[in-house]
Protein backbone atom coordinates (compact mmCIF):
# COMPACT_ATOMS: atom_id res chain seq x y z
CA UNK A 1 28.05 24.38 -2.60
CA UNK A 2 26.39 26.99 -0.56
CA UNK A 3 22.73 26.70 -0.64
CA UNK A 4 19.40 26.67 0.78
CA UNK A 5 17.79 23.96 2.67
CA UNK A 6 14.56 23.28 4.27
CA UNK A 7 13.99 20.55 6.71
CA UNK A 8 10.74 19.09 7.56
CA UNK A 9 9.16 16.01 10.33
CA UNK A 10 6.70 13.09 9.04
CA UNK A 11 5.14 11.31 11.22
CA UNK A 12 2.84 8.10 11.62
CA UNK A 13 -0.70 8.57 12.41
CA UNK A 14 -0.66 8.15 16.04
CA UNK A 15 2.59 10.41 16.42
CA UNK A 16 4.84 7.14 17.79
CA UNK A 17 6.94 7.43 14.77
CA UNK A 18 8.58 9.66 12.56
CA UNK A 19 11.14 10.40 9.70
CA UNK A 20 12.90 13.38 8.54
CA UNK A 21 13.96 15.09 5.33
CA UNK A 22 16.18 17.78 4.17
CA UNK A 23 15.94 19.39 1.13
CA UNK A 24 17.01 22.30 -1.06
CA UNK A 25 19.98 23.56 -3.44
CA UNK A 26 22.25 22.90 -0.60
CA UNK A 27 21.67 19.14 -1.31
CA UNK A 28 21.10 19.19 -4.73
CA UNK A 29 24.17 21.77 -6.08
CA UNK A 30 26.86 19.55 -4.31
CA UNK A 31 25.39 16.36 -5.28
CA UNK A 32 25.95 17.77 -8.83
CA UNK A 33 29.19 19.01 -8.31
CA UNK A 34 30.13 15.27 -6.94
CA UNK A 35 29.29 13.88 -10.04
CA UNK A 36 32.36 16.41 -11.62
CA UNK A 37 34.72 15.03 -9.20
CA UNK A 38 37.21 12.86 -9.46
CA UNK A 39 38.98 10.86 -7.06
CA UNK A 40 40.66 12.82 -4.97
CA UNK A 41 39.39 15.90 -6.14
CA UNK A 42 37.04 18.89 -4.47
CA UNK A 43 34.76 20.42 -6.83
CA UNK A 44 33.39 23.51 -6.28
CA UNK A 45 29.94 24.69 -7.23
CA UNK A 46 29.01 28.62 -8.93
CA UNK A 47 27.76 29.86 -5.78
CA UNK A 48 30.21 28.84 -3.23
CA UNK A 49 33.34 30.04 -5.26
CA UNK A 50 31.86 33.32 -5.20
CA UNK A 51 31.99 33.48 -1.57
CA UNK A 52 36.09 32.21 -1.59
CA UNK A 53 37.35 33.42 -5.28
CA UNK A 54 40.09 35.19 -3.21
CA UNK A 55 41.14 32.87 -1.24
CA UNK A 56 41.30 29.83 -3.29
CA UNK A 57 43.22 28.67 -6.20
CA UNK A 58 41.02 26.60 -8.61
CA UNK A 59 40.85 25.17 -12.19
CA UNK A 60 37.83 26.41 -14.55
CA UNK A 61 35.41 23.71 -15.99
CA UNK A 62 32.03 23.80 -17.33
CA UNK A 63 29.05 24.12 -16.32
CA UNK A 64 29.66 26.42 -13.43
CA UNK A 65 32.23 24.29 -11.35
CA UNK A 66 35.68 24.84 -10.55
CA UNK A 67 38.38 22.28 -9.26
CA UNK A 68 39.65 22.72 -5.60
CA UNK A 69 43.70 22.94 -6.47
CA UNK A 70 45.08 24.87 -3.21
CA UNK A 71 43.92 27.36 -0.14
CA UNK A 72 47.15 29.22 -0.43
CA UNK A 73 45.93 31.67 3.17
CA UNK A 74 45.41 30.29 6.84
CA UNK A 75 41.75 29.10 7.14
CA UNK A 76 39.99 30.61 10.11
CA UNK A 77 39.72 28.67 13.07
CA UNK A 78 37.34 26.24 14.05
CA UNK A 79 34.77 26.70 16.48
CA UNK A 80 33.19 23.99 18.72
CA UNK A 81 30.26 22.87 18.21
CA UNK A 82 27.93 22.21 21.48
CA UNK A 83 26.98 18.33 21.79
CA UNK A 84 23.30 18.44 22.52
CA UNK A 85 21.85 16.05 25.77
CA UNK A 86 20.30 12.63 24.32
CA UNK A 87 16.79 12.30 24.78
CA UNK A 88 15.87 8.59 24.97
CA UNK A 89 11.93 9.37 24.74
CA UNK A 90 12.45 11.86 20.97
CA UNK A 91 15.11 9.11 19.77
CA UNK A 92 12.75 6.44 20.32
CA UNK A 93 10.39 8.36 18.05
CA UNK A 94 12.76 7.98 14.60
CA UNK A 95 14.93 5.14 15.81
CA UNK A 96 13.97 1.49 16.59
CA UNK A 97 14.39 0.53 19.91
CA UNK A 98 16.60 -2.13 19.01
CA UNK A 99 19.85 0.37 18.16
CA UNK A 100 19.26 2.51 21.17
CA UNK A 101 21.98 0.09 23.15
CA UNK A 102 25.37 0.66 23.19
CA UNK A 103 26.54 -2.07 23.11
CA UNK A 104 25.12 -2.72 19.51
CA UNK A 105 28.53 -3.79 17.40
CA UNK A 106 29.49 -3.46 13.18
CA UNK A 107 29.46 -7.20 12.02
CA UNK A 108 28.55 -8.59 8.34
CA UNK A 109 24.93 -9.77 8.17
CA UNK A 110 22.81 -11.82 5.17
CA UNK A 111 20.41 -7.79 4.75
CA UNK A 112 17.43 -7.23 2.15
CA UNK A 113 17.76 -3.83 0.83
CA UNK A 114 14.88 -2.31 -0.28
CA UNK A 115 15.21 1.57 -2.54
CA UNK A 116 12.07 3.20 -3.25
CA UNK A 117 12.18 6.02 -5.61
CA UNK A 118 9.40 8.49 -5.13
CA UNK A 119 7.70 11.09 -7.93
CA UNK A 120 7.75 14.44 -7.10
CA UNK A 121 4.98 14.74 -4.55
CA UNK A 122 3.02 17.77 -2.93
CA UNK A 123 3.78 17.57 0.96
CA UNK A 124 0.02 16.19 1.82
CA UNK A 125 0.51 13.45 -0.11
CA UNK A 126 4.14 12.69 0.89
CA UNK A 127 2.78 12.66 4.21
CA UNK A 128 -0.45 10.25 3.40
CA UNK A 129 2.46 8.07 2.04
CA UNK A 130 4.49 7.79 4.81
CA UNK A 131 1.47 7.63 7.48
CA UNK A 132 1.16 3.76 5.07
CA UNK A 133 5.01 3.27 5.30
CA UNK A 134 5.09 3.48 9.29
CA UNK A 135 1.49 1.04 9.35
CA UNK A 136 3.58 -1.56 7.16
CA UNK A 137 6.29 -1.28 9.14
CA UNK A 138 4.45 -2.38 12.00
CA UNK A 139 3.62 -5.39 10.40
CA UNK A 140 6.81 -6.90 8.61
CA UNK A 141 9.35 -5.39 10.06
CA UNK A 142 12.31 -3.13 8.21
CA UNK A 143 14.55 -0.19 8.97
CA UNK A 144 15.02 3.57 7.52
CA UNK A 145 15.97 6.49 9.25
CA UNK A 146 14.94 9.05 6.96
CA UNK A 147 13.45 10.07 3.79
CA UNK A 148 16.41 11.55 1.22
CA UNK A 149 16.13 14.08 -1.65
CA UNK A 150 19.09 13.99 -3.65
CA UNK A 151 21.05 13.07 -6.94
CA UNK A 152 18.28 10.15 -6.86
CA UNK A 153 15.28 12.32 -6.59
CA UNK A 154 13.28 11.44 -3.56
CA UNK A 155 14.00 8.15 -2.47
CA UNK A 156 13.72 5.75 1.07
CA UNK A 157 15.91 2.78 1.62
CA UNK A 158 15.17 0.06 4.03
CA UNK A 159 16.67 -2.89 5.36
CA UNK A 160 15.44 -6.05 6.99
CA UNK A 161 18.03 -8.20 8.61
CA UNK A 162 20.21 -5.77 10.52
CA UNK A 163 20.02 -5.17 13.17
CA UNK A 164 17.68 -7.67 13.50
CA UNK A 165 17.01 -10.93 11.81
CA UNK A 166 14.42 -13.03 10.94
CA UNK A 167 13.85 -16.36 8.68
CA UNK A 168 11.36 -15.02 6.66
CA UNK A 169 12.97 -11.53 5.96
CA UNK A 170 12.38 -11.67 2.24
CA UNK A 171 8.75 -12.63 2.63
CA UNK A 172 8.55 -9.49 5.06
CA UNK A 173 10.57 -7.44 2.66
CA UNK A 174 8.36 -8.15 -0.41
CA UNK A 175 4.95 -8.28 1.23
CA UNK A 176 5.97 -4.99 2.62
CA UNK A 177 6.84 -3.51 -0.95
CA UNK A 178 3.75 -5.27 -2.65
CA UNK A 179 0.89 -3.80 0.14
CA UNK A 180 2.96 -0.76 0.15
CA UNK A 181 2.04 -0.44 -3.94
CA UNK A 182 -1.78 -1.25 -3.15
CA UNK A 183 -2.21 0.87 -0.72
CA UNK A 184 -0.33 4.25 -3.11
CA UNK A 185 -2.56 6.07 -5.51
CA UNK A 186 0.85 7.36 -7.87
CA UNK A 187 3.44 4.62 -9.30
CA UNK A 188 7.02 4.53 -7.32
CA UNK A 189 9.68 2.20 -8.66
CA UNK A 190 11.61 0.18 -6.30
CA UNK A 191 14.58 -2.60 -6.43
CA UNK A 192 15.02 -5.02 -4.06
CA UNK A 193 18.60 -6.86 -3.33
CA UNK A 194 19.84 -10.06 -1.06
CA UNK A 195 23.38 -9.59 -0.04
CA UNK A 196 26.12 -10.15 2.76
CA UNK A 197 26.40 -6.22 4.30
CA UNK A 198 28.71 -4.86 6.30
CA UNK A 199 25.96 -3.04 9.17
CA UNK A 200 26.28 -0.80 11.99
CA UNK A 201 27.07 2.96 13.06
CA UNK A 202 28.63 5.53 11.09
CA UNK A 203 29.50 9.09 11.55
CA UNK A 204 30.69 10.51 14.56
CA UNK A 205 29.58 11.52 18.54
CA UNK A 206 27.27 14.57 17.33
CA UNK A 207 25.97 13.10 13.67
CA UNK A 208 25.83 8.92 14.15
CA UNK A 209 23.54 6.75 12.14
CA UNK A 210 22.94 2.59 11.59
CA UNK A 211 23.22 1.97 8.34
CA UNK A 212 24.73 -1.27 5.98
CA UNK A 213 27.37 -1.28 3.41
CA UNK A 214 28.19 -3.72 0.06
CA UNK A 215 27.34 -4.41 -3.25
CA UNK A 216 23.88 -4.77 -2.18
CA UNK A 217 22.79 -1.51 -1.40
CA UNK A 218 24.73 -0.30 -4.37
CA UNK A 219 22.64 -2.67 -6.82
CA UNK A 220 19.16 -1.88 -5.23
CA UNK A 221 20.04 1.61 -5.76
CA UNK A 222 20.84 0.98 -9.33
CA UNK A 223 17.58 -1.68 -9.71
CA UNK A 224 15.29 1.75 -8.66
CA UNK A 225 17.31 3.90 -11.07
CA UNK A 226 16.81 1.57 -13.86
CA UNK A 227 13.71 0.29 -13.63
CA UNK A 228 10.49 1.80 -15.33
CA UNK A 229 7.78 3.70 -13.37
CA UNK A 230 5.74 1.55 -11.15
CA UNK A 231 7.91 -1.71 -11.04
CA UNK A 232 9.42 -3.19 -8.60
CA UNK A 233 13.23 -5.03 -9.87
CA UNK A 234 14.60 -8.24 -7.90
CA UNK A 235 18.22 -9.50 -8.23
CA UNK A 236 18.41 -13.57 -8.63
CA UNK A 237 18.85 -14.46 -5.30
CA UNK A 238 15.78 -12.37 -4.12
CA UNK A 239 13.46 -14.24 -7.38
CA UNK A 240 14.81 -17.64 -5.68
């Protein structure tokens, strides 16, 4: 999809930490058009086509989307993209110390994954929220790199046990969530999963992010999708 986007910087109350968010119809028009795809397939969204209609082949289908079938011309040629100079001192700022080595390696580890779906918020009180999210985090513990709007809405996910670990990671992970709730004047809905992960970096030199992979994640995300406003779900091992 071809879209706009606008990007924006939260940060704790002292300025030590921060997050950041994208947002805009160039998130939310391709997330849409994922959900037409099948596998294996490119769909294209109303606005983008536009731009290539002569230089693409495609398949009609509601709703505004058309299915990727062949770029019968040469594409242009790619340009480089410049690799910016790493700043230890602004990484430090969104990122943990902990994956700033690197030496840190992908390996399956026992994670609690924590997705917290957010209302529709004005940006003061997005910020008020997060100002509580960094505090808490302080205290018990937990990773995120960044707050996402998307398919989900607005939504955080966190995870305690990579890449880091400590015994009591589900008592940090739920007395997080619970002071977290008492501290929030709105309702957010949340769901909470125990499972093996598969954690470490993904993406590439210029774009790389820690992150964990497995049924887990997938479930929490589904746990905050299903749930009602204002609770907080658990899968069985987690209520153990």
């Amino acid at each position: 999809a071809l879209g706009e986007a606008f990007w924006g910087i939260l940060r704790s109350h002292n300025g030590q930490r921060a997050a950041y968010y994208f947002q805009g119809t160039a998130i939310n028009d391709p997330a849409a058009a994922e959900h037409r795809a099948g596998a294996g397939e490119i769909i294209l969204a109303q606005n983008i086509y536009e731009q290539l209609r002569a230089d693409v082949e495609v398949d009609i289908l509601t709703g505004g989307f058309y299915r990727l079938l062949d770029v019968p011309g040469a594409l242009p040629a790619t340009q480089p993209l410049p690799t910016p100079a790493a700043s230890t001192g602004v990484m430090s700022i969104f990122f943990p110390q902990d994956l700033l080595y690197d030496d840190l390696r992908s390996e399956f580890r026992q994670a609690i994954n924590l997705f917290i779906s957010l209302p529709a918020l004005p940006r003061e009180v997005l910020e008020t929220f997060m100002e509580s999210v960094f505090e808490l985090q302080a205290d018990y513990g937990g990773l995120f790199t960044r707050v996402d709007f998307g398919d989900k809405g607005c939504n955080i996910l966190f995870f305690w046990g990579a890449p880091l670990a400590f015994e009591n990671d589900i008592e940090r992970a739920l007395n997080f969530i619970i002071d977290l709730r008492a501290r929030t004047d709105f309702q957010f809905t949340a769901g909470v999963t125990y499972y093996i992960s598969r954690a470490g970096f993904m993406g590439s030199d210029l774009m790389e992010e820690f992150t964990c992979y497995g049924w887990g994640i997938n479930l929490a995300a589904r746990f905050m999708l299903s749930a009602p406003r204002g609770q907080i779900w658990l899968d069985e091992r987690v209520a153990q």
